[in-house]
PDB file of N, CA and C in Angstrom:
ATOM      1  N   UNK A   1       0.850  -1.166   0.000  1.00  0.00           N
ATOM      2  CA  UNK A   1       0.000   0.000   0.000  1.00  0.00           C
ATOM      3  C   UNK A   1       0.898   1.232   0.000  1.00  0.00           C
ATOM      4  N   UNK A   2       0.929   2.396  -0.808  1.00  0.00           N
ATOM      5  CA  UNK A   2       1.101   3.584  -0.850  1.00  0.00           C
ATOM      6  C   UNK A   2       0.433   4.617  -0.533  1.00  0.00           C
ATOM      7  N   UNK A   3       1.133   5.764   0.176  1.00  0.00           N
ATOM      8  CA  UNK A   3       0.233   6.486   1.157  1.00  0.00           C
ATOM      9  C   UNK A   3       0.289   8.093   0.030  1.00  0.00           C
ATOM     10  N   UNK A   4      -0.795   8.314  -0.086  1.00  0.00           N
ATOM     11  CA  UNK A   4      -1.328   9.373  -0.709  1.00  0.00           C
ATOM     12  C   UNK A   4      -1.884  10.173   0.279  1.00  0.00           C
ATOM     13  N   UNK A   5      -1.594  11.856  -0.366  1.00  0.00           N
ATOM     14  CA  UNK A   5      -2.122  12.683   0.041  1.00  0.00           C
ATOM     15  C   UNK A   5      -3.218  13.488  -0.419  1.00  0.00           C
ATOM     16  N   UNK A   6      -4.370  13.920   0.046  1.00  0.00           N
ATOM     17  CA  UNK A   6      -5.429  14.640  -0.722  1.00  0.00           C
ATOM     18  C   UNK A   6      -5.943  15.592  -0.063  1.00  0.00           C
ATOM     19  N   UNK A   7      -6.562  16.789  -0.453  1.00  0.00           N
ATOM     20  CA  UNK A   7      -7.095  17.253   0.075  1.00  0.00           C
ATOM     21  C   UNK A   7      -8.639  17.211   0.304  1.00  0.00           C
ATOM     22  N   UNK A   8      -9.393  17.945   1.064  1.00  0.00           N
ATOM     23  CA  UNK A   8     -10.701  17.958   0.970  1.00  0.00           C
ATOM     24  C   UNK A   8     -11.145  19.315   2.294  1.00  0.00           C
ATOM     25  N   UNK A   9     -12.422  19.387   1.502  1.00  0.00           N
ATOM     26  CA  UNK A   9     -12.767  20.415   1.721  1.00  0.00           C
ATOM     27  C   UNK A   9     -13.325  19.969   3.642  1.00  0.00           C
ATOM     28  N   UNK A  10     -13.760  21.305   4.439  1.00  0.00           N
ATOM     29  CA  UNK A  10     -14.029  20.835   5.350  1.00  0.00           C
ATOM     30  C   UNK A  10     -15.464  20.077   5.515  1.00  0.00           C
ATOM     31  N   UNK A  11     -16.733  19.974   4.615  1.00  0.00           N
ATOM     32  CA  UNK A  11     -17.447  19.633   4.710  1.00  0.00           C
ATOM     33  C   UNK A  11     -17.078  18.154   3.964  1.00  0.00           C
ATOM     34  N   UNK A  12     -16.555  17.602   2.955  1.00  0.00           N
ATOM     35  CA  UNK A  12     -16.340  16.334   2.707  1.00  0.00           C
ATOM     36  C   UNK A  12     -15.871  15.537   3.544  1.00  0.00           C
ATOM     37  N   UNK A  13     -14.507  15.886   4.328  1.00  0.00           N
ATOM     38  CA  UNK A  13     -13.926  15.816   5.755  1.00  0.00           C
ATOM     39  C   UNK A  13     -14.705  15.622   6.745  1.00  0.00           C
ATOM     40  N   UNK A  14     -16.191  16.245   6.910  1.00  0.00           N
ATOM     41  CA  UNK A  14     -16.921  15.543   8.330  1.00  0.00           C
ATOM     42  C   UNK A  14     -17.942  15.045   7.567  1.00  0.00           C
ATOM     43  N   UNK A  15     -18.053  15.250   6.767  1.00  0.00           N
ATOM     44  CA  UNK A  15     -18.805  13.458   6.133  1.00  0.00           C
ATOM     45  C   UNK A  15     -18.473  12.240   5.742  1.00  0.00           C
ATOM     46  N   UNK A  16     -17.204  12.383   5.607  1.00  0.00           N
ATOM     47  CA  UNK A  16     -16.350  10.973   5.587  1.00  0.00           C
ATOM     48  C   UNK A  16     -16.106  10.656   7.488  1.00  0.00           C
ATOM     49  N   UNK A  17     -15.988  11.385   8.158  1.00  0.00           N
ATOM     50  CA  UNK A  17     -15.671  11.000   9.933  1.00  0.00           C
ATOM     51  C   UNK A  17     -17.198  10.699  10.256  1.00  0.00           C
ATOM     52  N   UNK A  18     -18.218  11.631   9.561  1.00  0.00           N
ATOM     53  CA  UNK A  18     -18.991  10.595  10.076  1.00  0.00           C
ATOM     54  C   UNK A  18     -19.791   9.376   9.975  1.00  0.00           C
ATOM     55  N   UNK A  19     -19.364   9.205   8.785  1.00  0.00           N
ATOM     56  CA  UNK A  19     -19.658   7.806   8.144  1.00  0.00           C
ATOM     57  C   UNK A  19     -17.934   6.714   8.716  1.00  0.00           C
ATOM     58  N   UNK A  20     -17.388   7.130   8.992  1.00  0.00           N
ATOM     59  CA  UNK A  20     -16.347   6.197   9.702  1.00  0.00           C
ATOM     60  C   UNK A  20     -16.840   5.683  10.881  1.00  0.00           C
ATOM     61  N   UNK A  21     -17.009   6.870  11.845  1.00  0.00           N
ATOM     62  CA  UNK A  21     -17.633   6.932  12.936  1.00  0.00           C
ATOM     63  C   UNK A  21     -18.931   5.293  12.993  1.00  0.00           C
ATOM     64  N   UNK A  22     -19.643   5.710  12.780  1.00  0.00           N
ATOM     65  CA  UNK A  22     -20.973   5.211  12.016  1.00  0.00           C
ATOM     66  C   UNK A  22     -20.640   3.791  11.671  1.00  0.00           C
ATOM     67  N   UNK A  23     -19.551   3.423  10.575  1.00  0.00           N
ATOM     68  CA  UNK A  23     -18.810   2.026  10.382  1.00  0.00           C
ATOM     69  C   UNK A  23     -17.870   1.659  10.951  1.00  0.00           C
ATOM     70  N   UNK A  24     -16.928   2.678  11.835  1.00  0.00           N
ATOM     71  CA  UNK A  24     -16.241   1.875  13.112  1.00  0.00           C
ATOM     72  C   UNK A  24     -15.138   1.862  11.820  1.00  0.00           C
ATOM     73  N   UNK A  25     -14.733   2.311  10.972  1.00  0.00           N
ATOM     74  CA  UNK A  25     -13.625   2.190  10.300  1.00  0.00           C
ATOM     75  C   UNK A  25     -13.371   3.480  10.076  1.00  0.00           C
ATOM     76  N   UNK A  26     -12.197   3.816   8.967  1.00  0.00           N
ATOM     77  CA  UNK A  26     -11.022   5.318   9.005  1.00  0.00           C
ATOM     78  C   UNK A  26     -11.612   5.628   8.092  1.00  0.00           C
ATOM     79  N   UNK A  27     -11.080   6.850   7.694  1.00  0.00           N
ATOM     80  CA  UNK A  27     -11.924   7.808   6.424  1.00  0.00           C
ATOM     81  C   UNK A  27     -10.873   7.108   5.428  1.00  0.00           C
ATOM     82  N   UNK A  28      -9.795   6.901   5.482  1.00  0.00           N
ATOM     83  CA  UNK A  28      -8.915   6.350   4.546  1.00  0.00           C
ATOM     84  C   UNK A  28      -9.403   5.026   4.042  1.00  0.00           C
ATOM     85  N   UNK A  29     -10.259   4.137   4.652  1.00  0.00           N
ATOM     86  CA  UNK A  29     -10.621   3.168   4.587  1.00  0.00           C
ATOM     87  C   UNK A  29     -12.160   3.189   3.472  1.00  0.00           C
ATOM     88  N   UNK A  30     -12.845   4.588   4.038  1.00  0.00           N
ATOM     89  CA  UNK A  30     -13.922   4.644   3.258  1.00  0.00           C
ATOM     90  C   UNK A  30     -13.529   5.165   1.512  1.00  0.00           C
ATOM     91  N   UNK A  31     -12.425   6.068   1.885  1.00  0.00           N
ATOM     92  CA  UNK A  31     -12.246   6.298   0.515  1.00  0.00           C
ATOM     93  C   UNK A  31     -11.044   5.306  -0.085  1.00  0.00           C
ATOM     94  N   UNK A  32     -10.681   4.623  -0.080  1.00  0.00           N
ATOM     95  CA  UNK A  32     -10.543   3.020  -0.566  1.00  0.00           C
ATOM     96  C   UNK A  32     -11.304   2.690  -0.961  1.00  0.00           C
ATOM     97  N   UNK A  33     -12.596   2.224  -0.146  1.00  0.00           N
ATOM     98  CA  UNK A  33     -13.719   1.374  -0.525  1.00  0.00           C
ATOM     99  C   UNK A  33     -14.462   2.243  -1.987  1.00  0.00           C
ATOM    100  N   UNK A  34     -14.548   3.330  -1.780  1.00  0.00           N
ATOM    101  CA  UNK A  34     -15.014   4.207  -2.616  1.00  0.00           C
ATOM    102  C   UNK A  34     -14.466   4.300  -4.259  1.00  0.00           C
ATOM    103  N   UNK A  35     -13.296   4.485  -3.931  1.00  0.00           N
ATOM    104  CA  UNK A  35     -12.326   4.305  -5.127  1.00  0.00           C
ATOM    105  C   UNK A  35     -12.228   3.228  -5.713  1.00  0.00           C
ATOM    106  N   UNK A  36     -12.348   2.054  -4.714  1.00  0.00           N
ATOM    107  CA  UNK A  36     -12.405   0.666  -5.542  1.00  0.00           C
ATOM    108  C   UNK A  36     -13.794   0.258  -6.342  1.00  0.00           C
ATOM    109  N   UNK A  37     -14.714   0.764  -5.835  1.00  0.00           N
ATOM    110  CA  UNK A  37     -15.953   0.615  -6.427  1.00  0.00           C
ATOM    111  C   UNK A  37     -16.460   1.284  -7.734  1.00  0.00           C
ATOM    112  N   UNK A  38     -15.444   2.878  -8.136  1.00  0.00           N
ATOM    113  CA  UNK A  38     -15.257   3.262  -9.167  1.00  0.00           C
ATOM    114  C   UNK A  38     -14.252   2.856 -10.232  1.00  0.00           C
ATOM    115  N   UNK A  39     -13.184   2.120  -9.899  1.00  0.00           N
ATOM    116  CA  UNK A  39     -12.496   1.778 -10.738  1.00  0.00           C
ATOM    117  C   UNK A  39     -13.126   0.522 -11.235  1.00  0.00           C
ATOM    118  N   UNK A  40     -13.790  -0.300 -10.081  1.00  0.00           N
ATOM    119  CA  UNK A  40     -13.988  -1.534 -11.189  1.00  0.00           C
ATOM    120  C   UNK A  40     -15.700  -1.170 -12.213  1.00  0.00           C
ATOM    121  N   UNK A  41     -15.840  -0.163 -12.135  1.00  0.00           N
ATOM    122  CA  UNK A  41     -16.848   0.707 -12.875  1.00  0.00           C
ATOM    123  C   UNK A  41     -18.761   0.118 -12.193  1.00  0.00           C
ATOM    124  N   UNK A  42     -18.160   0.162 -11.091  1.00  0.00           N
ATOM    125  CA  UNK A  42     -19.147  -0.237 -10.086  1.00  0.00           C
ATOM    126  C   UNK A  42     -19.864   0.764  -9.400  1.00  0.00           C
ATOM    127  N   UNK A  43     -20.458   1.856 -10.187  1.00  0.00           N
ATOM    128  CA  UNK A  43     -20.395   3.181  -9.618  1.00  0.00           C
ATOM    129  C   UNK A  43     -21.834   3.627  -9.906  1.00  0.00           C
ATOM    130  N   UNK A  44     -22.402   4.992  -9.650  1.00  0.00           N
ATOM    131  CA  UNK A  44     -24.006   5.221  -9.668  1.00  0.00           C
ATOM    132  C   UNK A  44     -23.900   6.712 -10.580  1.00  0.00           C
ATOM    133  N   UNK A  45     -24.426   7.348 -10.884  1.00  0.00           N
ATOM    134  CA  UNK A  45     -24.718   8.595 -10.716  1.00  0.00           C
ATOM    135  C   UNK A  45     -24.468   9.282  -9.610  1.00  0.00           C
ATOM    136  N   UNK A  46     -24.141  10.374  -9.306  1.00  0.00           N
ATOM    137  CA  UNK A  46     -23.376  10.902  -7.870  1.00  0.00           C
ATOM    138  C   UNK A  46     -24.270  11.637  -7.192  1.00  0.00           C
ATOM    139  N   UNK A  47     -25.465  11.961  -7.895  1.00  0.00           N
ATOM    140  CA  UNK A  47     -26.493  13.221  -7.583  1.00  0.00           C
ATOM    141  C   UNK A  47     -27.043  12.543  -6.037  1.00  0.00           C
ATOM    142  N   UNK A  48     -26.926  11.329  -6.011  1.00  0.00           N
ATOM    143  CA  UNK A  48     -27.777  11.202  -4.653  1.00  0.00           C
ATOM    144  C   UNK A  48     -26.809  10.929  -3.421  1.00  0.00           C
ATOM    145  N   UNK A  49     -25.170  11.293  -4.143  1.00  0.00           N
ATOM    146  CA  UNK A  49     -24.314  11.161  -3.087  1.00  0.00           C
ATOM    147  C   UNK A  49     -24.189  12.801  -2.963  1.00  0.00           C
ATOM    148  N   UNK A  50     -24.251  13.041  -3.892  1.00  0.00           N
ATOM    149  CA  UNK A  50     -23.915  14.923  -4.037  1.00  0.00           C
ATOM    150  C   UNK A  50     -25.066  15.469  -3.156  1.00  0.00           C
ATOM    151  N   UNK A  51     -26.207  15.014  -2.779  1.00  0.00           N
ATOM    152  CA  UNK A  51     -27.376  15.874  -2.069  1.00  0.00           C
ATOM    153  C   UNK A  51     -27.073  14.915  -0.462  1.00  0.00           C
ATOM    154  N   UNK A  52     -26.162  14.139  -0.597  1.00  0.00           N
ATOM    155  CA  UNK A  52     -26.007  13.502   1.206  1.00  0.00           C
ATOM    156  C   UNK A  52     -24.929  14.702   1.664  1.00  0.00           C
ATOM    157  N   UNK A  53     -24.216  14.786   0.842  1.00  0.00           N
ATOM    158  CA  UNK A  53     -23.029  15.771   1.304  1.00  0.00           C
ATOM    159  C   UNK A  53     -24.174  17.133   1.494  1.00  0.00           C
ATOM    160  N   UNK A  54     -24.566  17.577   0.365  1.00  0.00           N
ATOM    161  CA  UNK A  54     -25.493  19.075   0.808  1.00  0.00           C
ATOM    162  C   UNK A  54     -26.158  18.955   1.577  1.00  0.00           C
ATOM    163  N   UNK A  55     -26.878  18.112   2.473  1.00  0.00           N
ATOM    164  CA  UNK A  55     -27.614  17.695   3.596  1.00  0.00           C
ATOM    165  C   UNK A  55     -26.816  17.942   4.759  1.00  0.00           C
ATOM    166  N   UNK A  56     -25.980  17.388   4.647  1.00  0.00           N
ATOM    167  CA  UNK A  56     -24.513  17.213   5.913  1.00  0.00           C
ATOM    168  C   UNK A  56     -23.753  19.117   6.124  1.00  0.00           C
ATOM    169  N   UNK A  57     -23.922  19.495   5.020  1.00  0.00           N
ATOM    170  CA  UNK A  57     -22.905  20.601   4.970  1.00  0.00           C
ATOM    171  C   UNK A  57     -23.728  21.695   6.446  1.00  0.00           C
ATOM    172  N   UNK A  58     -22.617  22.450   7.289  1.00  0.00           N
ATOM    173  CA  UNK A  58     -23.359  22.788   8.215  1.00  0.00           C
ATOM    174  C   UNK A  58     -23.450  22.487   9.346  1.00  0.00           C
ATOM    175  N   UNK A  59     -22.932  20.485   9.235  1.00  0.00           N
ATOM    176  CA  UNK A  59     -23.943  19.998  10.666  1.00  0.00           C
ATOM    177  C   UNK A  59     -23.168  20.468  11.791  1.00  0.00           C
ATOM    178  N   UNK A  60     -22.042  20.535  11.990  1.00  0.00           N
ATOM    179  CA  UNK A  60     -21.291  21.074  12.997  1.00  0.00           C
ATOM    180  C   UNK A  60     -20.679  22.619  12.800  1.00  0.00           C
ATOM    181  N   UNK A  61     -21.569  23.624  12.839  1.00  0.00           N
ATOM    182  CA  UNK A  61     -21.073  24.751  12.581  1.00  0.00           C
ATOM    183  C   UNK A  61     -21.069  25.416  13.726  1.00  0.00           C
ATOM    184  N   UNK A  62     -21.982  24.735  14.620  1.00  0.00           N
ATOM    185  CA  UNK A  62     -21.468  25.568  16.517  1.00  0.00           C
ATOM    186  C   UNK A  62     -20.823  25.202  16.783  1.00  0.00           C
ATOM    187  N   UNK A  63     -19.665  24.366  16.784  1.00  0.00           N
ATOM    188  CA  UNK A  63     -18.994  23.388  17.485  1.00  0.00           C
ATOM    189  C   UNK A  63     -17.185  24.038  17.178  1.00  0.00           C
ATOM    190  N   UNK A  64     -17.175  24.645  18.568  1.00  0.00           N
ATOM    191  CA  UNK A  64     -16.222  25.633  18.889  1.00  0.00           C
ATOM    192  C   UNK A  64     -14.734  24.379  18.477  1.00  0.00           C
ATOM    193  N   UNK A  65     -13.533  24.526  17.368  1.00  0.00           N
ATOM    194  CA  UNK A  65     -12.466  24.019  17.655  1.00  0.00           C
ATOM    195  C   UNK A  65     -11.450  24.594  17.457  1.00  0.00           C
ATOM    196  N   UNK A  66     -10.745  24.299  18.488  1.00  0.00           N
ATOM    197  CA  UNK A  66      -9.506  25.042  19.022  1.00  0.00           C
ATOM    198  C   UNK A  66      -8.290  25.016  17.691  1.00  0.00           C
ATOM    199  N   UNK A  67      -7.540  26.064  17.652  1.00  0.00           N
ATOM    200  CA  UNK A  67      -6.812  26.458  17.091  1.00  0.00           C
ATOM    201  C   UNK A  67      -5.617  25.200  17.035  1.00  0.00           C
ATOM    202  N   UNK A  68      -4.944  24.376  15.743  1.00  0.00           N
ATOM    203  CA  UNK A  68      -3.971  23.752  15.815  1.00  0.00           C
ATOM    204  C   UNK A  68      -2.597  24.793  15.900  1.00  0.00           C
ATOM    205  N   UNK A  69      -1.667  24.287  16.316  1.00  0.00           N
ATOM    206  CA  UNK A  69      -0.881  25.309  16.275  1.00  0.00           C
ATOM    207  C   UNK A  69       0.435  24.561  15.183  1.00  0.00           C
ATOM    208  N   UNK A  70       1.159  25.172  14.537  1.00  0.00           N
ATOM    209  CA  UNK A  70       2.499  24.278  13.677  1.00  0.00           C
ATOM    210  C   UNK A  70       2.466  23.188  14.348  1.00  0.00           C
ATOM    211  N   UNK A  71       2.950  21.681  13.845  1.00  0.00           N
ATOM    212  CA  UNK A  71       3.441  20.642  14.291  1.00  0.00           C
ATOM    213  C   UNK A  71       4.291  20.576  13.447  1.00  0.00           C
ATOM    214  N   UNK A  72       4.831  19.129  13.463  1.00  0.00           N
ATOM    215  CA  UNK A  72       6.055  18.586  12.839  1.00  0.00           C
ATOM    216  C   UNK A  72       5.586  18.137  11.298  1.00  0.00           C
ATOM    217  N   UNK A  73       4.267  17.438  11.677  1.00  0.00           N
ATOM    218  CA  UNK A  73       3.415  17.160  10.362  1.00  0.00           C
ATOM    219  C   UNK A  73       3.238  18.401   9.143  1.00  0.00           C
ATOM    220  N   UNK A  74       2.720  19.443  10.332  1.00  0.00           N
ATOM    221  CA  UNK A  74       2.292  20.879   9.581  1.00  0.00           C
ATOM    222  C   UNK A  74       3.320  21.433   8.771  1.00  0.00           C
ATOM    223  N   UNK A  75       4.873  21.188   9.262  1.00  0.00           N
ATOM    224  CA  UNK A  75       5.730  22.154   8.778  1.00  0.00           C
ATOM    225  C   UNK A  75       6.039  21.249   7.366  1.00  0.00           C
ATOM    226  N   UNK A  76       6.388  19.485   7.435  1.00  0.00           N
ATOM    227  CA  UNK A  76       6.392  18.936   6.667  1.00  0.00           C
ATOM    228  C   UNK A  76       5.847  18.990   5.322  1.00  0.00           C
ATOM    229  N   UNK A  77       4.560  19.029   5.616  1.00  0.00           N
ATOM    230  CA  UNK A  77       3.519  19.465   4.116  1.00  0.00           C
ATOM    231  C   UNK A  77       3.708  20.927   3.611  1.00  0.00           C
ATOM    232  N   UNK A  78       4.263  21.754   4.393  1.00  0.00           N
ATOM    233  CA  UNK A  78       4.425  23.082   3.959  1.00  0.00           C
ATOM    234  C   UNK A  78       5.793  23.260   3.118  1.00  0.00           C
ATOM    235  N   UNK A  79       6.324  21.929   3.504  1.00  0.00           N
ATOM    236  CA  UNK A  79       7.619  21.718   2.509  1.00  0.00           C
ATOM    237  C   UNK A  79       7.796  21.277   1.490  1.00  0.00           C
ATOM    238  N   UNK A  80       6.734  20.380   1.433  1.00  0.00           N
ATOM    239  CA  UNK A  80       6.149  19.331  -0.035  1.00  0.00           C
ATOM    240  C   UNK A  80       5.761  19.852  -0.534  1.00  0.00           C
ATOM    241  N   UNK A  81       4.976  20.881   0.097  1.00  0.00           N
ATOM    242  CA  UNK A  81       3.704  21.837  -0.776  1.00  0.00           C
ATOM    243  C   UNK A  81       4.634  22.965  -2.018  1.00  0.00           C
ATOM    244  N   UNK A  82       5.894  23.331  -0.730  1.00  0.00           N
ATOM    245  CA  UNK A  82       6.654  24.888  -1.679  1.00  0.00           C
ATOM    246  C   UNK A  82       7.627  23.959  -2.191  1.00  0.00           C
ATOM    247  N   UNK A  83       7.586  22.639  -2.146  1.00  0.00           N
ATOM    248  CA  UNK A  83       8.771  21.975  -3.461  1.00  0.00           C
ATOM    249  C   UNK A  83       8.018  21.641  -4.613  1.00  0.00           C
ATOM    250  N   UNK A  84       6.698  21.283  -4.932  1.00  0.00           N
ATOM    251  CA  UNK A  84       6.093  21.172  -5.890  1.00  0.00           C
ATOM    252  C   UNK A  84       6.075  22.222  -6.778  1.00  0.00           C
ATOM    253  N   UNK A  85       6.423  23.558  -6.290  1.00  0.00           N
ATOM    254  CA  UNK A  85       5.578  24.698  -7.156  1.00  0.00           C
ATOM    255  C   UNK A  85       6.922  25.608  -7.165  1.00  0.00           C
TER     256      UNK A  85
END
């Protein structure tokens, strides 16, 4: 296995945690499962995945979180990020 990086927005991000949550497995795990189901062309129309996400968008918007501050991780990607470009 090779470890990829992606981004996502913050609302895709707590709809993948909470469907982990929910299956007791990782978001890395869901989007595996996800990806594998499109490559072997095992896939739907997206409109009724596209209106779960617009449903979701929002759900935690009171939910006070604290400021990360630099880590070791943080500075890392900020290095990958300004060697790409």
């Amino acid at each position: 296995m090779h470890r990829t990086n992606i981004y996502l927005d913050e609302a895709q991000r707590d709809a993948l945690d909470r469907l982990a949550a929910e299956e007791g497995t990782s978001r890395a795990e869901l989007i595996r499962r996800v990806l594998d189901r499109w490559l072997r062309g095992d896939h739907h129309d997206a409109s009724d995945d596209l209106e779960a996400i617009d449903a979701s968008f929002g759900a935690l918007a009171g939910l006070d979180v604290p400021e990360r501050g630099v880590d070791e991780r943080a500075r890392h990607l900020e290095k990958v990020w300004r060697a790409g470009t």
